[in-house]
Protein backbone atom coordinates (compact mmCIF):
# COMPACT_ATOMS: atom_id res chain seq x y z
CA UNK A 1 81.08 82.78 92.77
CA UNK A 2 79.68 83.94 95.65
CA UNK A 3 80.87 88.52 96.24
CA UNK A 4 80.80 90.48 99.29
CA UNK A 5 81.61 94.52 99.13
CA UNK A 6 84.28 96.42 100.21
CA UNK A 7 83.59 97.38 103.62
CA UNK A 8 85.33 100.57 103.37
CA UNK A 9 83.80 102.14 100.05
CA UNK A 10 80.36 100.95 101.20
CA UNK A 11 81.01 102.78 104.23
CA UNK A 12 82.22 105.66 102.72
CA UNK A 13 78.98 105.58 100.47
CA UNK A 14 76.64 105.38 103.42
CA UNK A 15 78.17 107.62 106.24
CA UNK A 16 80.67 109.66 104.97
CA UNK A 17 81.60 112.17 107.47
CA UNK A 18 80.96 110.12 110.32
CA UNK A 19 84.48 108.98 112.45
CA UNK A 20 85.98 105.96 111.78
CA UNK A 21 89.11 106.35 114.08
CA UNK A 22 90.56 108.26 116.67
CA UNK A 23 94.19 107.70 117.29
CA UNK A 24 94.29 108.28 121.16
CA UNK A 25 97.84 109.51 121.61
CA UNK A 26 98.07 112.14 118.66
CA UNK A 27 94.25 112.63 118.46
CA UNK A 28 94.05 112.70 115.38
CA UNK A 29 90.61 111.25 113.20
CA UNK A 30 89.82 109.65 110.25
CA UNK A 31 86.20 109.58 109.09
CA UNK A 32 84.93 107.14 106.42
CA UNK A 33 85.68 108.97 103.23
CA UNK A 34 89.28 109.38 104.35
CA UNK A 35 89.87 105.43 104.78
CA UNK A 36 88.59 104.52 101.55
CA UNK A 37 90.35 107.45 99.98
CA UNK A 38 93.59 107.09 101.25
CA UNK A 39 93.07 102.89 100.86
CA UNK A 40 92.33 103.62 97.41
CA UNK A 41 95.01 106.03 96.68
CA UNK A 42 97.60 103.48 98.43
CA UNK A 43 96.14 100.33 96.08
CA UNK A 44 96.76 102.57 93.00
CA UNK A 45 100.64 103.34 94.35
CA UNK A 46 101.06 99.19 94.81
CA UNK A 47 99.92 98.85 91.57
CA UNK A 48 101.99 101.72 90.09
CA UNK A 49 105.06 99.72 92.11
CA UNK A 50 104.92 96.51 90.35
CA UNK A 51 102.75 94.44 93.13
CA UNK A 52 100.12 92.75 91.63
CA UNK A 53 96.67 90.38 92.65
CA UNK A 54 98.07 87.59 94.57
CA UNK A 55 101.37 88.77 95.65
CA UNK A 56 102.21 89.64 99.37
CA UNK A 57 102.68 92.40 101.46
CA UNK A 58 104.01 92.41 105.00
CA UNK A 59 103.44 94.81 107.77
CA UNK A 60 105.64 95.19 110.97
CA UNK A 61 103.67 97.57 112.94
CA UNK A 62 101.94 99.03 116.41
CA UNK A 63 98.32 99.59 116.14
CA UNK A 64 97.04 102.42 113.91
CA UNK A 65 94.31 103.62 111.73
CA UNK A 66 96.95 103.07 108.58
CA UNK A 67 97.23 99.53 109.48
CA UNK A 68 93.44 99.15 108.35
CA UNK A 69 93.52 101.77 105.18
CA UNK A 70 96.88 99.12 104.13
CA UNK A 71 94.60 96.16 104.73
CA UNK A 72 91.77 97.57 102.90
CA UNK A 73 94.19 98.84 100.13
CA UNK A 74 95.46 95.34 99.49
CA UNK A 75 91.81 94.03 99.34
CA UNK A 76 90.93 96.64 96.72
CA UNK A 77 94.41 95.27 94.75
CA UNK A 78 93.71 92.11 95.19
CA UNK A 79 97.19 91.74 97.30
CA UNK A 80 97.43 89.66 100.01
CA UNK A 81 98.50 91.38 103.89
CA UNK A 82 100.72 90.03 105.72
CA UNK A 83 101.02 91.04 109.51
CA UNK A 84 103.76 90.32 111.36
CA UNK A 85 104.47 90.03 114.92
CA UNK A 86 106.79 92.36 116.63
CA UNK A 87 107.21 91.13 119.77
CA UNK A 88 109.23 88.75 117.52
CA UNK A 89 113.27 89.22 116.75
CA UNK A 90 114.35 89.00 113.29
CA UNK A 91 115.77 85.18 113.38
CA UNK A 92 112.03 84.30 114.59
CA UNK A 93 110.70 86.41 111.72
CA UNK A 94 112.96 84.90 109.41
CA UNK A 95 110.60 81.76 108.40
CA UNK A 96 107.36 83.42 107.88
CA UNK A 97 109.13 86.09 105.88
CA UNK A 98 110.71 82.80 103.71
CA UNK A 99 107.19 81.40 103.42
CA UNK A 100 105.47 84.69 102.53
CA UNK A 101 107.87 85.94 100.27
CA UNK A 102 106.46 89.49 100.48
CA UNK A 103 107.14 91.92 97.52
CA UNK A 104 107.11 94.43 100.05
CA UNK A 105 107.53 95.58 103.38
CA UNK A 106 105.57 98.16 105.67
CA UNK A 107 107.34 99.37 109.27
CA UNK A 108 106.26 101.92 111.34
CA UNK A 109 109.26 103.66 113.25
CA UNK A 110 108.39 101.72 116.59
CA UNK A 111 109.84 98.58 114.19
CA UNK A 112 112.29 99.85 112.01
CA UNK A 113 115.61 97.72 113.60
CA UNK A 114 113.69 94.39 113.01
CA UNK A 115 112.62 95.47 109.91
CA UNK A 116 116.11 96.57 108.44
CA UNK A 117 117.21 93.48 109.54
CA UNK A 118 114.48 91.36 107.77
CA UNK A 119 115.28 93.34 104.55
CA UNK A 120 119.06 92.54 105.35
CA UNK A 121 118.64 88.70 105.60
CA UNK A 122 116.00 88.31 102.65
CA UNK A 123 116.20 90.60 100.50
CA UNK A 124 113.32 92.51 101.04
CA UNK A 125 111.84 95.84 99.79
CA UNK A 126 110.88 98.71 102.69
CA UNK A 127 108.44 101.15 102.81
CA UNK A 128 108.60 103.21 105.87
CA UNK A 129 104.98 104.78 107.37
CA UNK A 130 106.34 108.17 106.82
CA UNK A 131 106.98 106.98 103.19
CA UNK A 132 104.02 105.84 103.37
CA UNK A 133 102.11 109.13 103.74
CA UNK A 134 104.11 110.79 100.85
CA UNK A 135 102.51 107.80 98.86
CA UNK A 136 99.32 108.40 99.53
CA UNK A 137 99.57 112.16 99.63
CA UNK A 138 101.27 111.78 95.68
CA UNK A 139 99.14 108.84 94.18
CA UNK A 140 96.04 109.87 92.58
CA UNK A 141 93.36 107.53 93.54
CA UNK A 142 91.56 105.01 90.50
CA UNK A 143 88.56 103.16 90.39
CA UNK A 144 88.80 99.42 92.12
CA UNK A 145 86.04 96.85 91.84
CA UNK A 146 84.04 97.24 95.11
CA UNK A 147 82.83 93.58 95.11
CA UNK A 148 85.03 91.44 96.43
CA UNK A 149 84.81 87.41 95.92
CA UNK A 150 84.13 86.20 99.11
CA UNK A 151 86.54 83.50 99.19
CA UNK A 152 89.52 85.25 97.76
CA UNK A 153 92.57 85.66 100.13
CA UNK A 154 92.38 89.04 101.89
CA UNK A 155 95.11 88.51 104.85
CA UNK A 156 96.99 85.68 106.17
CA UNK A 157 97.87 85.24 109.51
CA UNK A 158 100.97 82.67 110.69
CA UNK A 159 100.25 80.76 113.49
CA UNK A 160 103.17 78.34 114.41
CA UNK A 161 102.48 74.36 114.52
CA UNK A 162 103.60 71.91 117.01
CA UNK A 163 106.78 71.47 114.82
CA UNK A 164 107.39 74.98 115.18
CA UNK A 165 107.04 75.27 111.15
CA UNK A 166 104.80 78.56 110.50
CA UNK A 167 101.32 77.91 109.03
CA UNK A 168 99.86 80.84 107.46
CA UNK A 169 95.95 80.93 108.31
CA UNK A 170 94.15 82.15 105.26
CA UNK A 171 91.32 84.78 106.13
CA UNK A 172 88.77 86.03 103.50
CA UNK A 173 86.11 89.20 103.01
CA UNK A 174 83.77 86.13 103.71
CA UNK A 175 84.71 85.58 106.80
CA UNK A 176 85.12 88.79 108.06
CA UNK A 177 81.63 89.12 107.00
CA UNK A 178 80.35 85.68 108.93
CA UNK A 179 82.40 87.18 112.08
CA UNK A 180 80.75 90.55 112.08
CA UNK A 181 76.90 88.65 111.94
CA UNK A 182 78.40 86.22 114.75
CA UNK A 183 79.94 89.04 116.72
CA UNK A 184 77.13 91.18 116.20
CA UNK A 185 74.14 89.66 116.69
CA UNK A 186 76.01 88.08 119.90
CA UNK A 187 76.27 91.79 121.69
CA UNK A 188 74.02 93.50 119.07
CA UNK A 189 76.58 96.19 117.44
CA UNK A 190 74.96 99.23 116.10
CA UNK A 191 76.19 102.40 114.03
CA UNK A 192 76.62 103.98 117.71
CA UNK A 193 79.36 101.63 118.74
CA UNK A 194 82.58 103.07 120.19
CA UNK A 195 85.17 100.23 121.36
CA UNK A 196 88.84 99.84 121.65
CA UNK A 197 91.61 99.06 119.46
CA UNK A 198 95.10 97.82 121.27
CA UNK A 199 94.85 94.36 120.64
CA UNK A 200 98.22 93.60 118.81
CA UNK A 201 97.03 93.38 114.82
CA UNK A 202 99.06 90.37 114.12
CA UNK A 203 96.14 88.19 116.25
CA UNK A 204 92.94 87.98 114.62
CA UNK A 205 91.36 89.52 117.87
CA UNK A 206 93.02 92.96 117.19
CA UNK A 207 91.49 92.91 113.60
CA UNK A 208 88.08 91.08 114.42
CA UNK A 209 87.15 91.96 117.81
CA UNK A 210 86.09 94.12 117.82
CA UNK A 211 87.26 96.37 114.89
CA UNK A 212 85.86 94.85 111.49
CA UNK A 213 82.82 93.87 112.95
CA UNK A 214 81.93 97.96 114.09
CA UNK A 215 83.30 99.45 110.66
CA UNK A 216 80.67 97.09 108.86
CA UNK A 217 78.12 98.92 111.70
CA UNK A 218 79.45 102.32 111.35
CA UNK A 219 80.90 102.96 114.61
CA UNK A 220 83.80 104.54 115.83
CA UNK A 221 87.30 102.87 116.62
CA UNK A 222 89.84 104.26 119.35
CA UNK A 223 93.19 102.89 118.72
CA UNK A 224 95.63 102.51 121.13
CA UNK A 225 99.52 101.69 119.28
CA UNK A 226 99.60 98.78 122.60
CA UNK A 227 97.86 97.93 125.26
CA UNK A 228 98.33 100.59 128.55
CA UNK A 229 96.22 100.44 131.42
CA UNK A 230 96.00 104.37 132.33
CA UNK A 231 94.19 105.34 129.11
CA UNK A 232 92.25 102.02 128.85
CA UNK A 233 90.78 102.63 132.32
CA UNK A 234 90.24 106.38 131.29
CA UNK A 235 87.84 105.30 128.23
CA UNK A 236 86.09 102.78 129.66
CA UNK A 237 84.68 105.62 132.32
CA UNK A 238 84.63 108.15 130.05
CA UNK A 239 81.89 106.16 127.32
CA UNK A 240 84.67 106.56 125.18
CA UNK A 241 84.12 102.53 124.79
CA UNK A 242 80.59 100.75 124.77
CA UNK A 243 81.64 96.79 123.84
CA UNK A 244 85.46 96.23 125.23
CA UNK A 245 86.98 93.11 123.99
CA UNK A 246 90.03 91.76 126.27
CA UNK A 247 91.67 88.52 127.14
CA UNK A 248 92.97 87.41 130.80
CA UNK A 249 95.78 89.25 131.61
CA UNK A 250 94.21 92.48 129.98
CA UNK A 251 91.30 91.64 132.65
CA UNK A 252 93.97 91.04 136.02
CA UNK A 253 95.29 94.41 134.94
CA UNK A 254 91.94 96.43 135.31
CA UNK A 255 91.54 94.39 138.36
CA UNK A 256 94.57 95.46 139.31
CA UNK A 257 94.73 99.14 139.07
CA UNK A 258 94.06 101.52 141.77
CA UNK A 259 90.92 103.11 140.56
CA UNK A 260 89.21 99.10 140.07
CA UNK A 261 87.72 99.41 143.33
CA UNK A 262 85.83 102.91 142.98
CA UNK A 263 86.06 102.90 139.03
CA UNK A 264 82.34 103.44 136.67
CA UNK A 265 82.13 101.33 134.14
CA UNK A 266 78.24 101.36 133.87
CA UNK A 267 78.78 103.70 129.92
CA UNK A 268 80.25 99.98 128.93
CA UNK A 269 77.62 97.78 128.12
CA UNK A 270 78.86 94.64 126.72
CA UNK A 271 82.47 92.89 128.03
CA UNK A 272 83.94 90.19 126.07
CA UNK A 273 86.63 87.54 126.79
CA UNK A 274 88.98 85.18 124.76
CA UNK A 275 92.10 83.77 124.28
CA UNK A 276 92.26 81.83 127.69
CA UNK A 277 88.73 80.99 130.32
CA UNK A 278 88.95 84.34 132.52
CA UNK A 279 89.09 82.71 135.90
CA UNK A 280 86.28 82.04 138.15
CA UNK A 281 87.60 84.52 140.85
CA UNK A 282 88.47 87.49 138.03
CA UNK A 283 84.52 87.03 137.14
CA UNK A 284 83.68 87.39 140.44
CA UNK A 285 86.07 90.66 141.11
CA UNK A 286 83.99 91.91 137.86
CA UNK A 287 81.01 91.00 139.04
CA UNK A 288 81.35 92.60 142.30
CA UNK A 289 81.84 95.77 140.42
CA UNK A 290 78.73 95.50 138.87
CA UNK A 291 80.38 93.94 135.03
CA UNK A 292 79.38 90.45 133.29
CA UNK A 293 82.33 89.48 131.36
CA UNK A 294 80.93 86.82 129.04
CA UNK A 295 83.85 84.51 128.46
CA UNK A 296 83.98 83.25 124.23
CA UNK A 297 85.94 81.08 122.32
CA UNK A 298 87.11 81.03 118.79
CA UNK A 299 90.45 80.23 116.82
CA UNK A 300 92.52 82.07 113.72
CA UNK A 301 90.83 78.91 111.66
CA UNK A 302 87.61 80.53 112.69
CA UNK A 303 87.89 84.11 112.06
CA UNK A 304 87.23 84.02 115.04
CA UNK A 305 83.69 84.07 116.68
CA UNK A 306 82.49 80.66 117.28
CA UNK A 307 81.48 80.71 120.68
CA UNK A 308 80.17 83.78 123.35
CA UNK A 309 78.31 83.53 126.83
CA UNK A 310 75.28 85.57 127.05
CA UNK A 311 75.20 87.70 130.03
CA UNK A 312 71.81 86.43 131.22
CA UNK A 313 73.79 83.29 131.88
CA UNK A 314 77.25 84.53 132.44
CA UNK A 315 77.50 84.25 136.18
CA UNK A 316 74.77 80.68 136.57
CA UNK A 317 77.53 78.99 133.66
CA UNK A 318 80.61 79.79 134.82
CA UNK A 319 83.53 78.26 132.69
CA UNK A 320 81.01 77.99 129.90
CA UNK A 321 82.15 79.35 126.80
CA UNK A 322 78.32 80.00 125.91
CA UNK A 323 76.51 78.70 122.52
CA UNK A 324 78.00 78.14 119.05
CA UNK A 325 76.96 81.59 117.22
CA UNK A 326 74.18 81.58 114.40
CA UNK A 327 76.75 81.14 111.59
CA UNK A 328 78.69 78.77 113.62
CA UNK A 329 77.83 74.75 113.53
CA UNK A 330 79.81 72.64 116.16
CA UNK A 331 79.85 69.10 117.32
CA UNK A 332 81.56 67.10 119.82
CA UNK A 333 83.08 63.77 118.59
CA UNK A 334 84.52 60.58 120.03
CA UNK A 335 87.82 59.32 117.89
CA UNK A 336 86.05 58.05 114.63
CA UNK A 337 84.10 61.60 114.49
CA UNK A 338 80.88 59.93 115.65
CA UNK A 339 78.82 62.78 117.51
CA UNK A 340 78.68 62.81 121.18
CA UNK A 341 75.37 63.56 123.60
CA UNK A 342 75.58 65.88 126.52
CA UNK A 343 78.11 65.89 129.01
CA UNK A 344 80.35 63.45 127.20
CA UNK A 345 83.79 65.55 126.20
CA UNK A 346 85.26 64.59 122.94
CA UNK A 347 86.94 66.77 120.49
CA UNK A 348 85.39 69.94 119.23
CA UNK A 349 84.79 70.43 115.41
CA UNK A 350 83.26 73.36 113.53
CA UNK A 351 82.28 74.87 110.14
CA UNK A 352 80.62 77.28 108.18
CA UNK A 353 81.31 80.18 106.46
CA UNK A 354 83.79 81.91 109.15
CA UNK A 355 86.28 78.90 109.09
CA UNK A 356 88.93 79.02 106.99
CA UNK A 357 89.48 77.57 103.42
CA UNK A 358 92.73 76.44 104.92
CA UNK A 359 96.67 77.13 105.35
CA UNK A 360 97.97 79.20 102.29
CA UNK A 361 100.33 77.27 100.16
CA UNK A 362 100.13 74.17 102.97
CA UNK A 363 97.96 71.32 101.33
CA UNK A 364 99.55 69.05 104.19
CA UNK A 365 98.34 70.67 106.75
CA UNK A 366 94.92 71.79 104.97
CA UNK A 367 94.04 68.41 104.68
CA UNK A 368 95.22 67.52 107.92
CA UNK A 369 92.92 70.12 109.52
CA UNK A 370 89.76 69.36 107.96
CA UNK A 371 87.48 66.02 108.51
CA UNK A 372 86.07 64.37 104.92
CA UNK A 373 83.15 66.13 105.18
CA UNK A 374 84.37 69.57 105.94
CA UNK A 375 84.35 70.00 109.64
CA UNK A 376 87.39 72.00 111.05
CA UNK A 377 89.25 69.81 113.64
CA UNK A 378 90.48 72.12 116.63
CA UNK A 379 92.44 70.22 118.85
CA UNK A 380 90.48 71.16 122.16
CA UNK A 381 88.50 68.34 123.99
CA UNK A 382 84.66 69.82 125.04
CA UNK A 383 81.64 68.98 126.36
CA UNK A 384 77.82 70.61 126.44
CA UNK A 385 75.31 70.66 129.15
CA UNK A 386 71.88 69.76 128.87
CA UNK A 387 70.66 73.41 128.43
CA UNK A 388 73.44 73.40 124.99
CA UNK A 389 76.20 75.59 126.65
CA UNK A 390 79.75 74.07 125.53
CA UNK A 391 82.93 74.01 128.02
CA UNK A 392 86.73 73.81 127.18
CA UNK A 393 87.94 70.70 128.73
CA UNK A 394 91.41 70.02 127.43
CA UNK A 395 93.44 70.92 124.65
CA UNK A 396 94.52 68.14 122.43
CA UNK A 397 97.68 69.03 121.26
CA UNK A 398 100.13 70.48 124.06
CA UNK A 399 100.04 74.38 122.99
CA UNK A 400 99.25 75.77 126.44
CA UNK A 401 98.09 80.43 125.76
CA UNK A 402 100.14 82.44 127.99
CA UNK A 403 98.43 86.37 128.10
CA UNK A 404 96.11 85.35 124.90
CA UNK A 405 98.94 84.29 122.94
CA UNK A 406 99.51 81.02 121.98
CA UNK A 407 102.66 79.05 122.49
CA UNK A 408 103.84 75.88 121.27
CA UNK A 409 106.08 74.43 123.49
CA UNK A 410 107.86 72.60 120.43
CA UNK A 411 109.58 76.17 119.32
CA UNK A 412 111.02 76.70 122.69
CA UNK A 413 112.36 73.48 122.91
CA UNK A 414 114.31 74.22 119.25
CA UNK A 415 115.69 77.22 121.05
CA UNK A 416 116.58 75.62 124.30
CA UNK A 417 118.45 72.56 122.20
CA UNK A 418 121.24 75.20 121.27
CA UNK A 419 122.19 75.77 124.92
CA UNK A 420 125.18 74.26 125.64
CA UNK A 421 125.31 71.81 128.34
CA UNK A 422 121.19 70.77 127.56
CA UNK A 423 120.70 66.83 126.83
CA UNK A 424 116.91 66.72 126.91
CA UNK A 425 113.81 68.90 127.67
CA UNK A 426 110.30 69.23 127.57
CA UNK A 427 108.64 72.39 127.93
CA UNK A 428 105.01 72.07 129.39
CA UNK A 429 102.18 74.81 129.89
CA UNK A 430 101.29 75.20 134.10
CA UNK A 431 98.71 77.82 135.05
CA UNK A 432 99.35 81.05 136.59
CA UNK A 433 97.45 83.65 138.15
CA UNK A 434 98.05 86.64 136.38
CA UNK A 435 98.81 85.01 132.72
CA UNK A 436 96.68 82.15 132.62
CA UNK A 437 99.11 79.92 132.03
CA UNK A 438 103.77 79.95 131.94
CA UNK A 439 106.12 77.79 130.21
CA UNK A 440 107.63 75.19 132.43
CA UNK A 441 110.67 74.05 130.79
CA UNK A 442 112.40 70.30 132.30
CA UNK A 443 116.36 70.07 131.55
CA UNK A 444 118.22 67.30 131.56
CA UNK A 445 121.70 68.15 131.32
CA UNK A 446 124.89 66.20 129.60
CA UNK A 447 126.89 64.08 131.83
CA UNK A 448 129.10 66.10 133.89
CA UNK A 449 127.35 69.84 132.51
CA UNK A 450 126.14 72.16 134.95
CA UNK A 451 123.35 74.39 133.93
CA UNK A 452 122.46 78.21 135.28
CA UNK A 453 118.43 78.33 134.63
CA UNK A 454 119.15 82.43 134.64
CA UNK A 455 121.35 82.31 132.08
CA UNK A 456 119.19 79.65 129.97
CA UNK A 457 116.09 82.27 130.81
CA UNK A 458 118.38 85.19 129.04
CA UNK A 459 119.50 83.02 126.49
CA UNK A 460 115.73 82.26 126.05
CA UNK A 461 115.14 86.01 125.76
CA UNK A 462 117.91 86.87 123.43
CA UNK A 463 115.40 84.11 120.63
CA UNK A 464 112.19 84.05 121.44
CA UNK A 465 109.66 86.46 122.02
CA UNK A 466 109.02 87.38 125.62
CA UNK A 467 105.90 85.23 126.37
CA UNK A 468 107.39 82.35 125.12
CA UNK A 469 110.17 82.44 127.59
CA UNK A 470 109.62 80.26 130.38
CA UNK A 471 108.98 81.53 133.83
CA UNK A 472 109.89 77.89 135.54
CA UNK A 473 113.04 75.94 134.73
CA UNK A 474 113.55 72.38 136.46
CA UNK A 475 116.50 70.86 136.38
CA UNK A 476 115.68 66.73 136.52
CA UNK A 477 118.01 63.94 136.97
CA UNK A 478 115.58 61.26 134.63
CA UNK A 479 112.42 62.17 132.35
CA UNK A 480 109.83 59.55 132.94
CA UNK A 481 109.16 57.40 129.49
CA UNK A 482 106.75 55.71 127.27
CA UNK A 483 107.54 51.96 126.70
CA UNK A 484 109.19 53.75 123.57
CA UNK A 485 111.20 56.19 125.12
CA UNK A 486 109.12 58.96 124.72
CA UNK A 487 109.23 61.48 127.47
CA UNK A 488 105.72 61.52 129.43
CA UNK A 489 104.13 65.05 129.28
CA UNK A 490 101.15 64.09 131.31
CA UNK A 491 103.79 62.91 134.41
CA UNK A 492 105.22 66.17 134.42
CA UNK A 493 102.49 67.90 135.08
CA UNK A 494 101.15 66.30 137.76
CA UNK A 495 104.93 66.45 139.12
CA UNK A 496 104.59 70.47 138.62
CA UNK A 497 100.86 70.72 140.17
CA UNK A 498 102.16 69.31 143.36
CA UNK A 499 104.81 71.85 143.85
């Protein structure tokens, strides 16, 4: 068995006094002895409570330095984190916390409505942050193995499939490990790092890019409890951030502000983008302003560095995602997994040691993920030039990423079945300037029903989280069908690109 060592007591070990996080709206700091501490002295009160190896712990939370001295804590136990996303109500909760069957769980005070009502509904145990604090200010710390198997579960995170059924993507110490060499070597991260956290910590990005990755360095985090543009523009002039890490929308918002045009960001020296392409004319914008923003690509499977442009190339490979990382092995295949040569787009595969082992307690869907021979199937059609720099074609399966978050148009469809007056729909992804891409849900209505497409939007609201809400609703008097009555996703689009 293969063991990897706690980041955090290694840390501690090495560079003790040196600042691991600065909380930007209280100020206050944590250096590297106090987030093993107070992770160890937190693993020794989950152990005192009755949670054991194996069993799950959720978290409901903004972003904050206790988020990582909880995950570390559980990795020390043994116990499995579970983050959960609160731009989510409670009913949309209510499956993953079925699923994860958490012995326990953590809210911040930002949370604590969704969170009582979680606790209502299933039964849960809370422990509030400020209860928390008195745990780890009471709990006398113990010794905890510092070498970790590398391919025991460390954190799960739930990523909805096309059925709208939550899969919970299993992530590992090894993998966190393969992301910080990809990651890394990609931008070269040293001990002198500074970046940002704000990132929501439910999305492998807030954990893993670039936060993991520059505690295994040494460097310093910033956290931000969500993303606001103000102090984000303020540290990325101030050197208070040397590798920033955003996706699309984060970028239109910088480009957006009033101090873009007349703003320094020369103390930033390496700009990173995921979640959705960053569009040609926001890398121009950028590039006018003297930035390369190296656009990258990468999944929850995949922990998540796969793919990052090099700056030398950024702005000659436009739309490129760049070159499969040096732990990273990718093909492109035709339909019988046969590799494909240059320029022919087929779907993408990938493995090594950042992809996942697979979906916890899902064999289904593990299997269903994986080729024979162990290559990770993602979905998204590709191709690769002749110089071996890979470009997104197509996605496979019809999640369209609105803002860097995913969204399956399958869920919204659940939710828009329990209007009243709705026959049929189909909910499609269009793009859009500032988000990358919108929900554009079809209606059919019931004989004789008349349908208000505000009052479906708030209904919308009132169930799903914001993003998922679609900004387009057409009301149609036919859908146009497959030979077996299966509503034609393709036909709509085109419909929507020509209005």
């Amino acid at each position: 068995m293969q063991k990897v060592f706690d980041i955090a007591a290694r840390r501690a070990e090495l560079t003790p006094d040196k600042t691991a996080f600065i909380e930007m709206e209280s100020g206050r700091t944590l250096s590297y002895r106090d987030l093993d501490e107070r992770a160890n002295r937190f693993a020794a009160w989950l152990g005192n409570s009755g949670v054991a190896a194996g069993d799950r712990v959720a978290i409901l939370c903004l972003n904050s330095a206790a988020f990582f001295e909880i995950l570390f804590a559980c990795g020390k136990l043994g116990a499995i984190l579970v983050p959960l996303n609160w731009r989510q109500p409670a009913p949309e909760l209510g499956p993953v916390a079925q699923d994860a069957a958490p012995k326990l769980l953590i809210h911040d005070a930002d949370n604590i409505v969704v969170a009582d009502e979680l606790a209502r509904a299933y039964g849960l145990n809370l422990l509030s942050y400020a209860d928390y604090e008195t745990a780890v200010a009471t709990t006398s710390p113990r010794h905890f193995d510092t070498y970790w198997p590398s391919d025991r579960i460390w954190y799960m995170l739930y990523t909805s499939g096309t059925t709208g059924k939550p899969k919970a993507v299993i992530q590992t110490p090894g993998m966190a490990y393969a992301n910080a060499i990809n990651i890394g070597q990609a931008i070269d991260l040293t001990s002198t790092e500074t970046t940002l956290n704000f990132l929501p910590l439910f999305h492998t990005a807030g954990i893993n890019l670039h936060t993991l990755p520059v505690l295994m360095h040494g460097g310093t985090i910033r956290v931000l409890k969500k993303f606001e543009i103000d102090p984000v523009m303020a540290a990325l002039q101030a050197g208070n951030c040397t590798a920033f890490f955003g996706v699309p929308a984060i970028y239109q918002a910088i480009s957006l502000h009033k101090e873009f045009g007349r703003a320094d960001f020369s103390k930033v020296r390496s700009w990173g983008c995921g979640g959705a392409p960053l569009p040609a004319t926001l890398i121009a914008q950028f590039g006018a302003r003297g930035v390369k923003v190296c656009n990258g690509m990468g999944m929850t499977e995949t922990g998540p560095t796969v793919f990052l442009m090099d700056t030398a190339h950024a702005e000659a490979k436009i739309g490129s995602v760049g070159k499969p990382q040096i732990l990273a092995e990718v093909r492109v295949v035709d339909l019988d997994d046969n590799p494909l040569p240059a320029n022919e787009a087929g779907e993408l595969q990938i493995r090594g040691p950042g992809v996942t082992p697979g979906y916890w307690n899902n064999e289904a869907a593990t299997k269903a993920a994986f080729t024979r021979d162990g290559w990770l199937k993602t979905g998204d059609v590709a191709r690769r030039d002749e110089d071996g720099y890979y470009y997104i074609v197509d996605r496979i399966k019809d999640m369209y990423i609105s803002g860097g978050e995913n969204v399956y148009p399958a869920e919204v469809e659940i939710v828009i079945y329990k209007f009243p007056g709705v026959l049929e729909c189909a909910v499609l992804g269009v793009p859009d300037e500032k988000w990358g891409e919108v929900g554009r849900a079809c209606i059919l209505p019931q004989p004789g029903a008349s349908i208000d497409p505000e009052a479906l939007r708030a209904f919308c609201r009132q169930n799903l989280a914001a993003y998922k809400v679609p900004k387009y609703i057409d009301i149609v008097d036919e859908f146009p069908r497959t030979a077996a009555g299966k509503i034609q996703k393709h036909v709509l689009r085109s419909r929507a690109a020509g209005k």
